[in-house]
N, C-alpha and C. Protein backbone atom coordinates (compact mmCIF):
# COMPACT_ATOMS: atom_id res chain seq x y z
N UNK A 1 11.39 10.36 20.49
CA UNK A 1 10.39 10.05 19.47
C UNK A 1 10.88 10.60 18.13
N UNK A 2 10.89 9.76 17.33
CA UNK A 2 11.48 10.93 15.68
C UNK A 2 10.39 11.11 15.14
N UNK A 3 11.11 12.56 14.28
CA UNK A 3 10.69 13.47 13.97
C UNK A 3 9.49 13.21 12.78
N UNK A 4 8.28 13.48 12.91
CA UNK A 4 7.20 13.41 11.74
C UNK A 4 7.45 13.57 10.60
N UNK A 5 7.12 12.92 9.55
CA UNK A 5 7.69 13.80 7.94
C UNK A 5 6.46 14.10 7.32
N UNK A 6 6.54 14.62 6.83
CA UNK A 6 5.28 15.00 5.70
C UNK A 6 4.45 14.37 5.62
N UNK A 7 3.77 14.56 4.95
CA UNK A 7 2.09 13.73 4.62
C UNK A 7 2.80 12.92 2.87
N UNK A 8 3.19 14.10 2.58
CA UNK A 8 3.50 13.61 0.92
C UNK A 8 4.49 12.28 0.96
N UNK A 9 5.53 12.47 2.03
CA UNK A 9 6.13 11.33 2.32
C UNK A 9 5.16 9.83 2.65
N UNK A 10 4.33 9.94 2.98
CA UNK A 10 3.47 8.55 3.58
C UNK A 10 3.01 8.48 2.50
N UNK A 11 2.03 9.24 1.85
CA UNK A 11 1.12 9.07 0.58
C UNK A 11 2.37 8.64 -0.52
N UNK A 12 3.46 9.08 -0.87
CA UNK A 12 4.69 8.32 -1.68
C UNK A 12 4.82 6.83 -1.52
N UNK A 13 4.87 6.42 0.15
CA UNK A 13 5.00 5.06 0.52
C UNK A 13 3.67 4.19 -0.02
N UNK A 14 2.65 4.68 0.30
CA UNK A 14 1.49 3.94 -0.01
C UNK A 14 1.46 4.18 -1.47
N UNK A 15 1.54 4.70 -2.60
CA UNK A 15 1.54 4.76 -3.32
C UNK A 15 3.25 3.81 -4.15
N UNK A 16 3.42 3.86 -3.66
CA UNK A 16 4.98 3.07 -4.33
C UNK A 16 4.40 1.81 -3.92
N UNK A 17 4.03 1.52 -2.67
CA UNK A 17 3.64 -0.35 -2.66
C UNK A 17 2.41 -0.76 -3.12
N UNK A 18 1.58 0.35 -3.17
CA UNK A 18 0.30 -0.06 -4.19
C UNK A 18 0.77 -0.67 -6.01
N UNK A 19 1.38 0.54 -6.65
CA UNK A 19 1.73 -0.27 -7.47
C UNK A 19 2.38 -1.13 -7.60
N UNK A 20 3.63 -1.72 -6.40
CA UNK A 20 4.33 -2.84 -6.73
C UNK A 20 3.49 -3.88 -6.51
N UNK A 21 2.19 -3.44 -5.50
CA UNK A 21 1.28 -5.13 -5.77
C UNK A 21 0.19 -5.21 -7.43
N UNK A 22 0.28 -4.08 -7.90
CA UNK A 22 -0.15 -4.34 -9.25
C UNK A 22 1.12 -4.96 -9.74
N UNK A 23 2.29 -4.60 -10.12
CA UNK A 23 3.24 -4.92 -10.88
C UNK A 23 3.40 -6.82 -10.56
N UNK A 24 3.57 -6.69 -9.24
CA UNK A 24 3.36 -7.98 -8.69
C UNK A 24 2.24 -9.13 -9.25
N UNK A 25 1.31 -9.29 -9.38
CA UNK A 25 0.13 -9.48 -9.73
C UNK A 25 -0.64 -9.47 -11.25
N UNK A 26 0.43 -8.66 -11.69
CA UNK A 26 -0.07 -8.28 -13.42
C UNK A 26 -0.06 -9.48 -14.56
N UNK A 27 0.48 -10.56 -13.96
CA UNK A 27 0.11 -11.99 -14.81
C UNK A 27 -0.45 -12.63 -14.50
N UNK A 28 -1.03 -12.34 -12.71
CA UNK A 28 -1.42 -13.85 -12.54
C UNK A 28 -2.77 -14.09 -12.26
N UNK A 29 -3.17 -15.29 -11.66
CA UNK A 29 -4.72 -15.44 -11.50
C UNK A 29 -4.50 -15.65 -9.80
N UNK A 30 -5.67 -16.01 -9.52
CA UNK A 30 -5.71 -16.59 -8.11
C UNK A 30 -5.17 -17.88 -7.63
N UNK A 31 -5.03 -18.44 -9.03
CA UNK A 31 -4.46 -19.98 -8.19
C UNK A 31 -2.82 -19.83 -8.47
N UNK A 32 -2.50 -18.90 -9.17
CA UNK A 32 -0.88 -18.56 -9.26
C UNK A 32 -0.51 -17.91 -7.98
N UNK A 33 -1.42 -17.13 -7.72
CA UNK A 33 -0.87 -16.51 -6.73
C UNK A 33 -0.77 -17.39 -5.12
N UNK A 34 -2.16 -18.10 -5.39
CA UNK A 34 -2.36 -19.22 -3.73
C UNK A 34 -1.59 -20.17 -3.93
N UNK A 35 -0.89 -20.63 -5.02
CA UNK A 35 0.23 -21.71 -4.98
C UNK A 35 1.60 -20.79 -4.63
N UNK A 36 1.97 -19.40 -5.03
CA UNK A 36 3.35 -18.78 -5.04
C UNK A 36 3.65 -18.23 -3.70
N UNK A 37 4.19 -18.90 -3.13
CA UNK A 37 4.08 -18.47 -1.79
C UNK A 37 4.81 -17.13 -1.26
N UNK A 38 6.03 -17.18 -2.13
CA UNK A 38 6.75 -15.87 -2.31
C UNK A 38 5.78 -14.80 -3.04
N UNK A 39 5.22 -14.90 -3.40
CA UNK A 39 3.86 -13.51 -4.21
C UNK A 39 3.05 -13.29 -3.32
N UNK A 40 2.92 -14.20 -2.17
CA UNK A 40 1.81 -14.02 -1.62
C UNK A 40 2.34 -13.48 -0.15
N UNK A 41 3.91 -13.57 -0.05
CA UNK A 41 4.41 -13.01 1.31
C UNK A 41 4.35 -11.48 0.92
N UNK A 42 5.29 -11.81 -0.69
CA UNK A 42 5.44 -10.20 -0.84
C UNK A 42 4.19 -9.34 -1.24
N UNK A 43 2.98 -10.05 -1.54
CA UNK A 43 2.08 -8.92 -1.32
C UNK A 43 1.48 -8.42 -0.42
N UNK A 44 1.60 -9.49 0.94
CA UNK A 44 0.92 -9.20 2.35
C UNK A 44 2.46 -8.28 2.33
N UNK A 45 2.94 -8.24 2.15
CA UNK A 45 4.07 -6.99 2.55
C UNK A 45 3.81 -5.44 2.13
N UNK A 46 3.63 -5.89 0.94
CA UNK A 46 3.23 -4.75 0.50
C UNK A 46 1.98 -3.85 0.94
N UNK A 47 1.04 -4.40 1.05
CA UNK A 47 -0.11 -4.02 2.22
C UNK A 47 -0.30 -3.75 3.11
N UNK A 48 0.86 -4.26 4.15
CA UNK A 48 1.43 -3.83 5.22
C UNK A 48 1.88 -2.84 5.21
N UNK A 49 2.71 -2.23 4.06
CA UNK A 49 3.26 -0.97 4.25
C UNK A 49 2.37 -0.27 3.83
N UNK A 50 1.66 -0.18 3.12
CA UNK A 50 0.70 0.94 2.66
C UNK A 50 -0.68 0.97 3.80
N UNK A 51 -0.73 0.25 4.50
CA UNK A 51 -1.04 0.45 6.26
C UNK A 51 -0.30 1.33 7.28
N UNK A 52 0.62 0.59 7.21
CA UNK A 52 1.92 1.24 7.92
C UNK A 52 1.88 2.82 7.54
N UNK A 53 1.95 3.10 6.61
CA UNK A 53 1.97 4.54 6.05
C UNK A 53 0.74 5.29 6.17
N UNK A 54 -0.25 4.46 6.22
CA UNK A 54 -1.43 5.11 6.21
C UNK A 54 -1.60 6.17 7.49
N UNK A 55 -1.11 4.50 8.54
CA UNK A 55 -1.32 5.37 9.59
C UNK A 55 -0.60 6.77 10.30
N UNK A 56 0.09 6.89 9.46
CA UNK A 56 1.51 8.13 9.78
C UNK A 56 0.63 9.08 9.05
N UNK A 57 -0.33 9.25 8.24
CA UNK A 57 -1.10 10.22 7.33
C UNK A 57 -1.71 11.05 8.68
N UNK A 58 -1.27 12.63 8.60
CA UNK A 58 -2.29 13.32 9.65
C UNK A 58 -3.50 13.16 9.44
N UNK A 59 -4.26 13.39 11.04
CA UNK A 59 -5.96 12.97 10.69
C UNK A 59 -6.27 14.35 10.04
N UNK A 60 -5.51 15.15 10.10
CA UNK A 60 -6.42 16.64 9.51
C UNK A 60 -6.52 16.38 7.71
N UNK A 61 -5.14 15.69 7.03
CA UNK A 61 -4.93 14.93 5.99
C UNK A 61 -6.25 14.03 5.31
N UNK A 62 -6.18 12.96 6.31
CA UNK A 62 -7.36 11.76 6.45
C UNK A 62 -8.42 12.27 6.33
N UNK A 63 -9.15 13.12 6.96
CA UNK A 63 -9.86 14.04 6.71
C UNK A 63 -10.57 15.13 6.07
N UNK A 64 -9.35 15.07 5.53
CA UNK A 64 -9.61 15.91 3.93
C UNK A 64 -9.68 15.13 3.12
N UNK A 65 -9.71 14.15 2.71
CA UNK A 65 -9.93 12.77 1.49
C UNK A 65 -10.66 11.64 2.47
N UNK A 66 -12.00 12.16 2.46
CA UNK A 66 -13.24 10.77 3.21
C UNK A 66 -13.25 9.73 2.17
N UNK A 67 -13.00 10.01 0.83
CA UNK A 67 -12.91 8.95 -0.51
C UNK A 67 -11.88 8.17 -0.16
N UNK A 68 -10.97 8.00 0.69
CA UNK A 68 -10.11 7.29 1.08
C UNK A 68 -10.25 6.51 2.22
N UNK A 69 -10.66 5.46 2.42
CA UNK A 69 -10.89 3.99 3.20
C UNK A 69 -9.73 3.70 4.69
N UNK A 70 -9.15 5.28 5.09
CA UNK A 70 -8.42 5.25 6.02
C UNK A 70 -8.49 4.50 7.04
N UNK A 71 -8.99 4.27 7.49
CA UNK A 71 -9.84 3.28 9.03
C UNK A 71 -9.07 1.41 8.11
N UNK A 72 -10.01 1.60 7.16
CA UNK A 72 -10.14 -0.36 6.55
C UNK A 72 -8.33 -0.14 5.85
N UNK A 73 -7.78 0.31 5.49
CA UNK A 73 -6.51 0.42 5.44
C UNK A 73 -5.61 -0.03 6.42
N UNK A 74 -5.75 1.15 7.13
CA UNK A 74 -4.60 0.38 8.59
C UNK A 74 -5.52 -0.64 9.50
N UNK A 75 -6.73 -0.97 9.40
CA UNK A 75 -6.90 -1.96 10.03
C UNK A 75 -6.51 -3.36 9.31
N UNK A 76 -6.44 -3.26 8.29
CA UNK A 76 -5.74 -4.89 7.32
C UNK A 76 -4.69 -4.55 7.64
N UNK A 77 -3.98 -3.58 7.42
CA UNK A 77 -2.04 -4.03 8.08
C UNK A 77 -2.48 -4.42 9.59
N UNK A 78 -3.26 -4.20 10.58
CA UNK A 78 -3.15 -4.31 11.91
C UNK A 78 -3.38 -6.34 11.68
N UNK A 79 -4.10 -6.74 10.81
CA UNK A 79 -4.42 -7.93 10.50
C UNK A 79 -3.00 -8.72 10.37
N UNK A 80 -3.13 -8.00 8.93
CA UNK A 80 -1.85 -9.34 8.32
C UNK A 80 -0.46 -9.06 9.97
N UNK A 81 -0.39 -7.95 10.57
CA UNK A 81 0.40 -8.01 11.39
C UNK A 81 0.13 -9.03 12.72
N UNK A 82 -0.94 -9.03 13.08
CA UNK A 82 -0.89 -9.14 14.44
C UNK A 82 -1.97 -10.60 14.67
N UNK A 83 -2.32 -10.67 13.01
CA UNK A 83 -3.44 -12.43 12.61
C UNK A 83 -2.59 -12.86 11.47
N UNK A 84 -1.10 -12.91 11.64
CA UNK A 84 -0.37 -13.37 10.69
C UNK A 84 -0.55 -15.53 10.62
N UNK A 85 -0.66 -15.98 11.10
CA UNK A 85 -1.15 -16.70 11.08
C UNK A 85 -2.66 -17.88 10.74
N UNK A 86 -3.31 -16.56 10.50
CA UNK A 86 -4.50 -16.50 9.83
C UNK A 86 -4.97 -16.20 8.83
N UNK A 87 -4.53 -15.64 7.70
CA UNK A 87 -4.64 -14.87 6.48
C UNK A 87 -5.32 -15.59 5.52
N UNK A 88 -5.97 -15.01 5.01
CA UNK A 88 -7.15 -15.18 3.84
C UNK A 88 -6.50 -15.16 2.95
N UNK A 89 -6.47 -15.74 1.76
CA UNK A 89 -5.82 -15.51 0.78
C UNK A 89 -6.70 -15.15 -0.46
N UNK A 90 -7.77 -15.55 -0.35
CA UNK A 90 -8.76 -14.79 -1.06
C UNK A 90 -8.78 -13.39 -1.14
N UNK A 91 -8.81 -12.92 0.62
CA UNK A 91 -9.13 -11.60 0.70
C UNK A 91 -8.26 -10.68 0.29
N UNK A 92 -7.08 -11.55 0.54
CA UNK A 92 -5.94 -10.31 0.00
C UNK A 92 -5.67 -10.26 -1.33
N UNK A 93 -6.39 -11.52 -2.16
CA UNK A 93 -6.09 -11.08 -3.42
C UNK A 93 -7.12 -10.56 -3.76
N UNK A 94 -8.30 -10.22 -3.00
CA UNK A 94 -9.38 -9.10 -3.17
C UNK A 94 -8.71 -7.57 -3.33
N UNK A 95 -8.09 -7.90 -2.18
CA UNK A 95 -7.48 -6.51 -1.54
C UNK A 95 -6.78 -5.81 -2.56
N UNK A 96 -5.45 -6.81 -3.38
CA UNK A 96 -4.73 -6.71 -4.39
C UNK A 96 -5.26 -6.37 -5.97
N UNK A 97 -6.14 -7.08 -6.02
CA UNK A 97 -7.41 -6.89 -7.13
C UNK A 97 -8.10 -6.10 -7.49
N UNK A 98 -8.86 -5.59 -6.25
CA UNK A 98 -10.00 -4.56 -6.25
C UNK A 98 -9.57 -3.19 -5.28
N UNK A 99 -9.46 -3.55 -4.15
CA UNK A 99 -8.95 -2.23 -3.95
C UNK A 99 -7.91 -1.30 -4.00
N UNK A 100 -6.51 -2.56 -3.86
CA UNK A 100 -5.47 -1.37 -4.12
C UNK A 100 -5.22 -0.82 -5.41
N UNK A 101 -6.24 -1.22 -7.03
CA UNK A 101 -6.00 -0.59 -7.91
C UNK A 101 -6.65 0.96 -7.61
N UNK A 102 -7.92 0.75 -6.70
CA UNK A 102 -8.52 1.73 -6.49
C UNK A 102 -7.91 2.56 -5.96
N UNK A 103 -7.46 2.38 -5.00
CA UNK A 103 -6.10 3.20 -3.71
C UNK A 103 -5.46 3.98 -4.47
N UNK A 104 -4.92 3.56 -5.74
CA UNK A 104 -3.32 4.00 -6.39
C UNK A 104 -4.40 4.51 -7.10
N UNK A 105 -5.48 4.88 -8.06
CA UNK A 105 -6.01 6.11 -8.24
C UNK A 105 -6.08 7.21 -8.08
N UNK A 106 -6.83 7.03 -6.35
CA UNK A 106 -7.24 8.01 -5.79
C UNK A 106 -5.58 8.66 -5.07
N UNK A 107 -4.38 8.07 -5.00
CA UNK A 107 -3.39 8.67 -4.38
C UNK A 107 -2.89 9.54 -5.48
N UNK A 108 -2.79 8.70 -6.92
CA UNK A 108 -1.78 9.33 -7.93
C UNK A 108 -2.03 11.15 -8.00
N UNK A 109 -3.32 11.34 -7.95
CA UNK A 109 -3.43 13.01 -8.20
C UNK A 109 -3.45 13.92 -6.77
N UNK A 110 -2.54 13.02 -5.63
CA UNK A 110 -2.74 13.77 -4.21
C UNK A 110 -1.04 13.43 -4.20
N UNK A 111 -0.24 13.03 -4.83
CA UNK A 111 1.40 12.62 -4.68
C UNK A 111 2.38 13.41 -5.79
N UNK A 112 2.80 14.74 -4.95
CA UNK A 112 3.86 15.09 -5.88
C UNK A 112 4.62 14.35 -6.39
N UNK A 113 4.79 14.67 -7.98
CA UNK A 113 6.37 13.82 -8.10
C UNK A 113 7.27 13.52 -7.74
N UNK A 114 8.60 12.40 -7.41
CA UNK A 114 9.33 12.50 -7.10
C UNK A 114 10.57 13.84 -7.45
N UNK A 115 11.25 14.02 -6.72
CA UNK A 115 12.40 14.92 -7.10
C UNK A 115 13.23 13.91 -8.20
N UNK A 116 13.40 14.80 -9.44
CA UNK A 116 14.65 14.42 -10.04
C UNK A 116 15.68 14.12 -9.44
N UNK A 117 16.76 13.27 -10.22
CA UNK A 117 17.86 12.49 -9.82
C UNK A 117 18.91 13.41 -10.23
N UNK A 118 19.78 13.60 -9.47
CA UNK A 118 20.51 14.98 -9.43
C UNK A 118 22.01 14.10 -10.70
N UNK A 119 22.25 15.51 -11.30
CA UNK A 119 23.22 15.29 -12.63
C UNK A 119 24.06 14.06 -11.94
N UNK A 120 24.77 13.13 -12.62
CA UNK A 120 25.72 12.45 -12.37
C UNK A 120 27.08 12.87 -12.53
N UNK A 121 28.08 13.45 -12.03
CA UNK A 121 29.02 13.76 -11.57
C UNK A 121 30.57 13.50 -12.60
N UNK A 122 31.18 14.21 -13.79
CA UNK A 122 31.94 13.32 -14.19
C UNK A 122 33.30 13.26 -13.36
């Protein structure tokens, strides 16, 4: 089984694909996005991982932030994973819209910074 990593590590992941579905998303409307089919894989991707990650979050973690929608999180990655064939496209640009701006809020002041990028070498 490998080895657990941090909490700060998962909350990094969910937080790095939260904003790439803002970044993703930052021009468009709903009918850009339900016609782009590539925007709309890569944002069910992105959701997926910030599921994916969620669920690696210890419950003692989870637990300590009830303001955080842990449960409805990894149950939409359990969706787009396992009802991939079914997907709302409404909902996920709900999802994309309304909650994951909310998500990347509430993560930004629980996510150390990254480590600096070490000198470059001459």
């Amino acid at each position: 089984m490998p080895r657990k990593k941090p909490d700060a590590v998962y909350l990094r992941d969910m937080l790095d694909a939260g904003r790439a579905v803002a970044r993703m998303i930052a021009d468009a409307t709903f009918q850009t996005y339900a016609a782009n089919e590539q925007m709309r894989l890569a944002v069910e991707r992105a959701v997926m991982i910030v599921g994916e990650a969620a669920s690696h979050v210890s419950p003692e973690f989870r637990a300590s932030t009830p303001d955080i929608p842990w449960s409805k999180i990894i149950r939409q990655r359990h969706r787009l994973v396992h009802d991939y064939d079914d997907v709302d496209d409404v909902l996920i640009w709900r999802v994309a819209t309304v909650h994951v701006p909310v998500l990347v809020a509430q993560l930004e002041p629980l996510v150390p910074p990254p480590p600096p990028d070490p000198p470059e070498s001459s």
